[in-house]
C-alpha atoms as a PDB file:
ATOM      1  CA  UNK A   1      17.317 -33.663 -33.786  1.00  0.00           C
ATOM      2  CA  UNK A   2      14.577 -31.657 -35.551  1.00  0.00           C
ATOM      3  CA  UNK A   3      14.086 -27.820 -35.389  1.00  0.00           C
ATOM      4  CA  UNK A   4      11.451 -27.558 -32.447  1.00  0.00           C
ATOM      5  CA  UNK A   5      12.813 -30.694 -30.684  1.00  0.00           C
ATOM      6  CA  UNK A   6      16.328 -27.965 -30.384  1.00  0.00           C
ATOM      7  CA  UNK A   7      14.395 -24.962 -29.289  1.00  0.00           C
ATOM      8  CA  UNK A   8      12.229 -26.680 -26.916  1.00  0.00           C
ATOM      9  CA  UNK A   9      16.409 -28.140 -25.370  1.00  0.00           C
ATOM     10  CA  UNK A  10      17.660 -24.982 -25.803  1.00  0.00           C
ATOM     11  CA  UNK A  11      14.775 -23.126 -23.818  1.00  0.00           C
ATOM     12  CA  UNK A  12      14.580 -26.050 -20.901  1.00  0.00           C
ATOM     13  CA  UNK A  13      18.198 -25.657 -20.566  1.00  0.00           C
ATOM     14  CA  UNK A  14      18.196 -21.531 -20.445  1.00  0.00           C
ATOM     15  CA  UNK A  15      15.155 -22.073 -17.652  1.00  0.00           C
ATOM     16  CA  UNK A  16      16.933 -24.795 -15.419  1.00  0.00           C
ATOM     17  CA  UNK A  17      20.786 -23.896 -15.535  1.00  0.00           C
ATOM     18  CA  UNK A  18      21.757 -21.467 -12.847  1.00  0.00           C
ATOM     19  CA  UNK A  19      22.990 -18.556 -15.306  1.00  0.00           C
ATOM     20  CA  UNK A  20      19.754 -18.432 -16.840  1.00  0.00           C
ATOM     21  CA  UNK A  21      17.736 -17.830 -13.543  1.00  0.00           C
ATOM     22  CA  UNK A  22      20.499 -15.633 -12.234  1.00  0.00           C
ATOM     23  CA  UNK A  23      20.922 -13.568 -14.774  1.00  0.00           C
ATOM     24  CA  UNK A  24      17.396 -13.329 -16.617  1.00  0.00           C
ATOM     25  CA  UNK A  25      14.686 -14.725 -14.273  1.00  0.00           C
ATOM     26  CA  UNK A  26      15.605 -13.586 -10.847  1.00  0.00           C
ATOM     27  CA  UNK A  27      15.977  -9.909 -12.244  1.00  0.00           C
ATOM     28  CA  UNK A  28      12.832 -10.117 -14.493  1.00  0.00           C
ATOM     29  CA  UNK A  29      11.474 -11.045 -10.640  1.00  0.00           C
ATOM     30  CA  UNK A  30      12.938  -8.275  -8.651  1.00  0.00           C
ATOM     31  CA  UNK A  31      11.345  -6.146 -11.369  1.00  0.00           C
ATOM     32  CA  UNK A  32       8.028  -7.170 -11.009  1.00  0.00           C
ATOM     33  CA  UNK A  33       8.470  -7.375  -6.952  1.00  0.00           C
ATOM     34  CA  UNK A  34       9.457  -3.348  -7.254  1.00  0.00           C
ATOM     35  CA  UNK A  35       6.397  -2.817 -10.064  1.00  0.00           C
ATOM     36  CA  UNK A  36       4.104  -4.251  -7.443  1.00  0.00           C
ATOM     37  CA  UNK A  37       5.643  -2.049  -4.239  1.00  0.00           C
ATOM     38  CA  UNK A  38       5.488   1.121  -6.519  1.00  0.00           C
ATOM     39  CA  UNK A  39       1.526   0.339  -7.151  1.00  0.00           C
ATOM     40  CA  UNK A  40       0.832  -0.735  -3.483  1.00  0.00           C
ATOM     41  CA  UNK A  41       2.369   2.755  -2.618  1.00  0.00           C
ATOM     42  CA  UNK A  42       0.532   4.534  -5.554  1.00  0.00           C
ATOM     43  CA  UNK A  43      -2.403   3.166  -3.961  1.00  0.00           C
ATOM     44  CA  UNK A  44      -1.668   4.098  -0.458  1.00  0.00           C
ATOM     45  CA  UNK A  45      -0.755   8.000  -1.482  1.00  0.00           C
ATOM     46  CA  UNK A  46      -3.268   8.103  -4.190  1.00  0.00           C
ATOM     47  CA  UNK A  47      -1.135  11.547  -5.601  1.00  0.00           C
ATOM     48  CA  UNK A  48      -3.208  12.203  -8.329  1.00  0.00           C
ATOM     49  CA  UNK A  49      -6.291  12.257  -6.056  1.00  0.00           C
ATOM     50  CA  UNK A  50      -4.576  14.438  -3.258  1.00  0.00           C
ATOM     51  CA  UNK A  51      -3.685  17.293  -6.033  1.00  0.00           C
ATOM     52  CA  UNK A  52      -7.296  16.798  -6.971  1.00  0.00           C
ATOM     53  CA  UNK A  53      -8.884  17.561  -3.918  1.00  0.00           C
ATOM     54  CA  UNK A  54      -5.939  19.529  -2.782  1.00  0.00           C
ATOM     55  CA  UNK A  55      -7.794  22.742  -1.555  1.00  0.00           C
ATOM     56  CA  UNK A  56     -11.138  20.720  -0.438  1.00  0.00           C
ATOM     57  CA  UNK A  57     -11.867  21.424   3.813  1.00  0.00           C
ATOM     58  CA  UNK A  58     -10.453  18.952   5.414  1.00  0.00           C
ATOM     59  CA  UNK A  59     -12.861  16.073   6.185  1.00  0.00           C
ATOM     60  CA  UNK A  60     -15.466  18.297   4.038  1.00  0.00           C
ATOM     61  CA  UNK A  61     -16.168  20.496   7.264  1.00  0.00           C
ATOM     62  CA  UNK A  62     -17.182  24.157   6.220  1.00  0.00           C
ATOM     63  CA  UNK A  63     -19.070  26.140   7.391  1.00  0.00           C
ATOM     64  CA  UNK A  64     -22.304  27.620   5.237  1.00  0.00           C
ATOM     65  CA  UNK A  65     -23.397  31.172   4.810  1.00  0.00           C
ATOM     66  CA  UNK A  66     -26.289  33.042   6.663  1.00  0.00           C
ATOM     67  CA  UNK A  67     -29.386  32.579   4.147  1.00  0.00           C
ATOM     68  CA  UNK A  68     -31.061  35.949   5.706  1.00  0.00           C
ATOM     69  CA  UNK A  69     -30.095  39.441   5.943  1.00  0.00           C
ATOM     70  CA  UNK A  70     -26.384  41.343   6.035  1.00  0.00           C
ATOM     71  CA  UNK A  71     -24.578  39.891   9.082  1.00  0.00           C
ATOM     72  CA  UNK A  72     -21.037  40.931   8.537  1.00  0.00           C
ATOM     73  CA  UNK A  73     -19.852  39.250  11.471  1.00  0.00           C
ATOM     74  CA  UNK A  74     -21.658  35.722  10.632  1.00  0.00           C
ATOM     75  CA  UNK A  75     -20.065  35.914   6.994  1.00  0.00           C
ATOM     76  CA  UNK A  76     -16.545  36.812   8.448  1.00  0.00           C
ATOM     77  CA  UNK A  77     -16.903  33.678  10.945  1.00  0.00           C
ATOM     78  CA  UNK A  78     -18.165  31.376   8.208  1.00  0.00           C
ATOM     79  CA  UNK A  79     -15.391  32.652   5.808  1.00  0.00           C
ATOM     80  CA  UNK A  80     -12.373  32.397   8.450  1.00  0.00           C
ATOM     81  CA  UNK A  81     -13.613  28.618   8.999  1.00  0.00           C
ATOM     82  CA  UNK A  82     -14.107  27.977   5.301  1.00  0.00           C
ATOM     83  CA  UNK A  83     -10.661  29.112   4.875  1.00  0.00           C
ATOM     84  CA  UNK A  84      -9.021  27.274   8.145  1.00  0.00           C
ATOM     85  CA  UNK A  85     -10.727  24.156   7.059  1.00  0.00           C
ATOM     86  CA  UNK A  86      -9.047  24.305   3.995  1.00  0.00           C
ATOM     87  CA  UNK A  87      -5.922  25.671   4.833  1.00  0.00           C
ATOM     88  CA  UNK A  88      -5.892  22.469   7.073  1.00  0.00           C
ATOM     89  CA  UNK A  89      -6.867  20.519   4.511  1.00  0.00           C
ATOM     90  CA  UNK A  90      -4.015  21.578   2.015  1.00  0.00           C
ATOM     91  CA  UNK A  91      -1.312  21.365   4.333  1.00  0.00           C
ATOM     92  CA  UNK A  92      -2.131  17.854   5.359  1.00  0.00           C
ATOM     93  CA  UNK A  93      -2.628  16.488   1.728  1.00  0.00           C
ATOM     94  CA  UNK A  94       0.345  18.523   0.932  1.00  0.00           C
ATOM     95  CA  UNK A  95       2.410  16.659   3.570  1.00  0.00           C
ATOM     96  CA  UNK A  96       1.158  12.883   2.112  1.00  0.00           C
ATOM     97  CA  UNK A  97       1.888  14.207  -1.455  1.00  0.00           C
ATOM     98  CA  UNK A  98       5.760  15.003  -0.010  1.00  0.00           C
ATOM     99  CA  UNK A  99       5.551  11.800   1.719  1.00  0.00           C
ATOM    100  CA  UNK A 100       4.445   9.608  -1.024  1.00  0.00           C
ATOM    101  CA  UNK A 101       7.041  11.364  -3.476  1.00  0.00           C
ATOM    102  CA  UNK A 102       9.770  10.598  -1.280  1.00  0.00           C
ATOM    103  CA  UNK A 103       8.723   7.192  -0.230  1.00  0.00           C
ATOM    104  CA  UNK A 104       8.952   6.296  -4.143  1.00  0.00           C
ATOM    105  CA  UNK A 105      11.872   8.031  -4.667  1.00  0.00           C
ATOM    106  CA  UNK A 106      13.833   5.773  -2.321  1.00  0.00           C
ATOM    107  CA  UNK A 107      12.066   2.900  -3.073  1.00  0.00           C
ATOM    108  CA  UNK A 108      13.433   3.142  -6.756  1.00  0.00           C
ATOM    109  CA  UNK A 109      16.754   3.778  -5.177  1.00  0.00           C
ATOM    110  CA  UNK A 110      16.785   1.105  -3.017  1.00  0.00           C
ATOM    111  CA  UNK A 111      15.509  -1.288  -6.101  1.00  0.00           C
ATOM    112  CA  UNK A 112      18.746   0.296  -8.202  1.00  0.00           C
ATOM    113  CA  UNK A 113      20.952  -0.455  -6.017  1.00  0.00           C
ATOM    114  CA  UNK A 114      19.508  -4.320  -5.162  1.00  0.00           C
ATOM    115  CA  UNK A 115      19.642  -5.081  -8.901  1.00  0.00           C
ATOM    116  CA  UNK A 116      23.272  -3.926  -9.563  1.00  0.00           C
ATOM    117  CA  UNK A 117      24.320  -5.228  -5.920  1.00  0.00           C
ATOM    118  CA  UNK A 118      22.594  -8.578  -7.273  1.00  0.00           C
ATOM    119  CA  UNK A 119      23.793  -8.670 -11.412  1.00  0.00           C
ATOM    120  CA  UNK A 120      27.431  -7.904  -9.863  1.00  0.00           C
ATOM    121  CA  UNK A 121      27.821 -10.232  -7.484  1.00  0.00           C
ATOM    122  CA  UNK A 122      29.352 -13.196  -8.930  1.00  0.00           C
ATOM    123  CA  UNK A 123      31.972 -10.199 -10.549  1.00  0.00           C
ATOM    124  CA  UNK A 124      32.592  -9.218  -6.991  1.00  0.00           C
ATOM    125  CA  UNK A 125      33.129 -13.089  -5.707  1.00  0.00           C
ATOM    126  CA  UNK A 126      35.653 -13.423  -8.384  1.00  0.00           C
ATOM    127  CA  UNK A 127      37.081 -10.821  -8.051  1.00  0.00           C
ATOM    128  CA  UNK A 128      37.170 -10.884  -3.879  1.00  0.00           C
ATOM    129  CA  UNK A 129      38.427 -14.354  -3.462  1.00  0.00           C
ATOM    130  CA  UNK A 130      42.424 -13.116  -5.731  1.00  0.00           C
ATOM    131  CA  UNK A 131      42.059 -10.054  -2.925  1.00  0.00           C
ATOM    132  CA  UNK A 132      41.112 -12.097  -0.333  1.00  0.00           C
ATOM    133  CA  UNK A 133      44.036 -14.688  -1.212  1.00  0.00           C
ATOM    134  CA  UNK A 134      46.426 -12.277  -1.761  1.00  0.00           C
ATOM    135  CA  UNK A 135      45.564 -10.241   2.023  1.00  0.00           C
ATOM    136  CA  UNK A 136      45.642 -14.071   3.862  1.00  0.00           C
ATOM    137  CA  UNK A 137      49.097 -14.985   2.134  1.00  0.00           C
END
């Protein structure tokens, strides 16, 4: 048996036996499964965008200023909305940021604890079925 002839055996068999798609494919999978939630999310929160925009009025209403003359009361209404609109605005986007962060946060915990729960299974099964053995008898 030649060189490549070996490798190609040696790869077929680490694709097709069970070990080698429970240990190396299946996590390589859950990986890319939680890759692909954490950029659905990223895309759904859009964080970086929020903090952008984080002060903008809230569904761009404002208010603008009186063109003509010194109208205290006009520029105190127009400020006071300005400053609600964006106060609004803040708190809301401030509220998905918090959101989004904690989403993520316990999506990565969730995926932690999935890909230990799932790499020490079989160690659990072997070790459960002595226990289990031992509590029946």
């Amino acid at each position: 048996m030649n060189t490549t002839t070996r490798q190609t055996a040696e790869f077929s068999f680490k694709r097709t036996s069970f070990l080698g798609w429970y240990f190396l494919d299946r996590p390589k999978e859950i990986v890319g499964t939680y890759a692909a939630y954490t950029r659905a999310f990223g895309e759904m929160f859009a964080i970086v965008f929020l903090l952008k925009t984080l002060f903008s009025p809230w569904k761009s209403i404002r208010d603008n200023y009186p063109d003509k003359g010194f109208n205290l009361t006009a520029i105190l209404e127009t400020w006071s909305m300005n400053v609600t609109t964006r106060s609004i605005g803040a708190a809301i986007r401030l509220a998905t940021i918090l959101a989004g962060i904690i989403l993520q946060i316990a999506l990565c915990t969730l995926f932690i604890a999935y890909l230990i729960a799932w790499l020490l299974f079989p160690l659990l099964l072997v070790c459960g079925i002595p226990l289990f053995l031992y509590l029946i008898v």
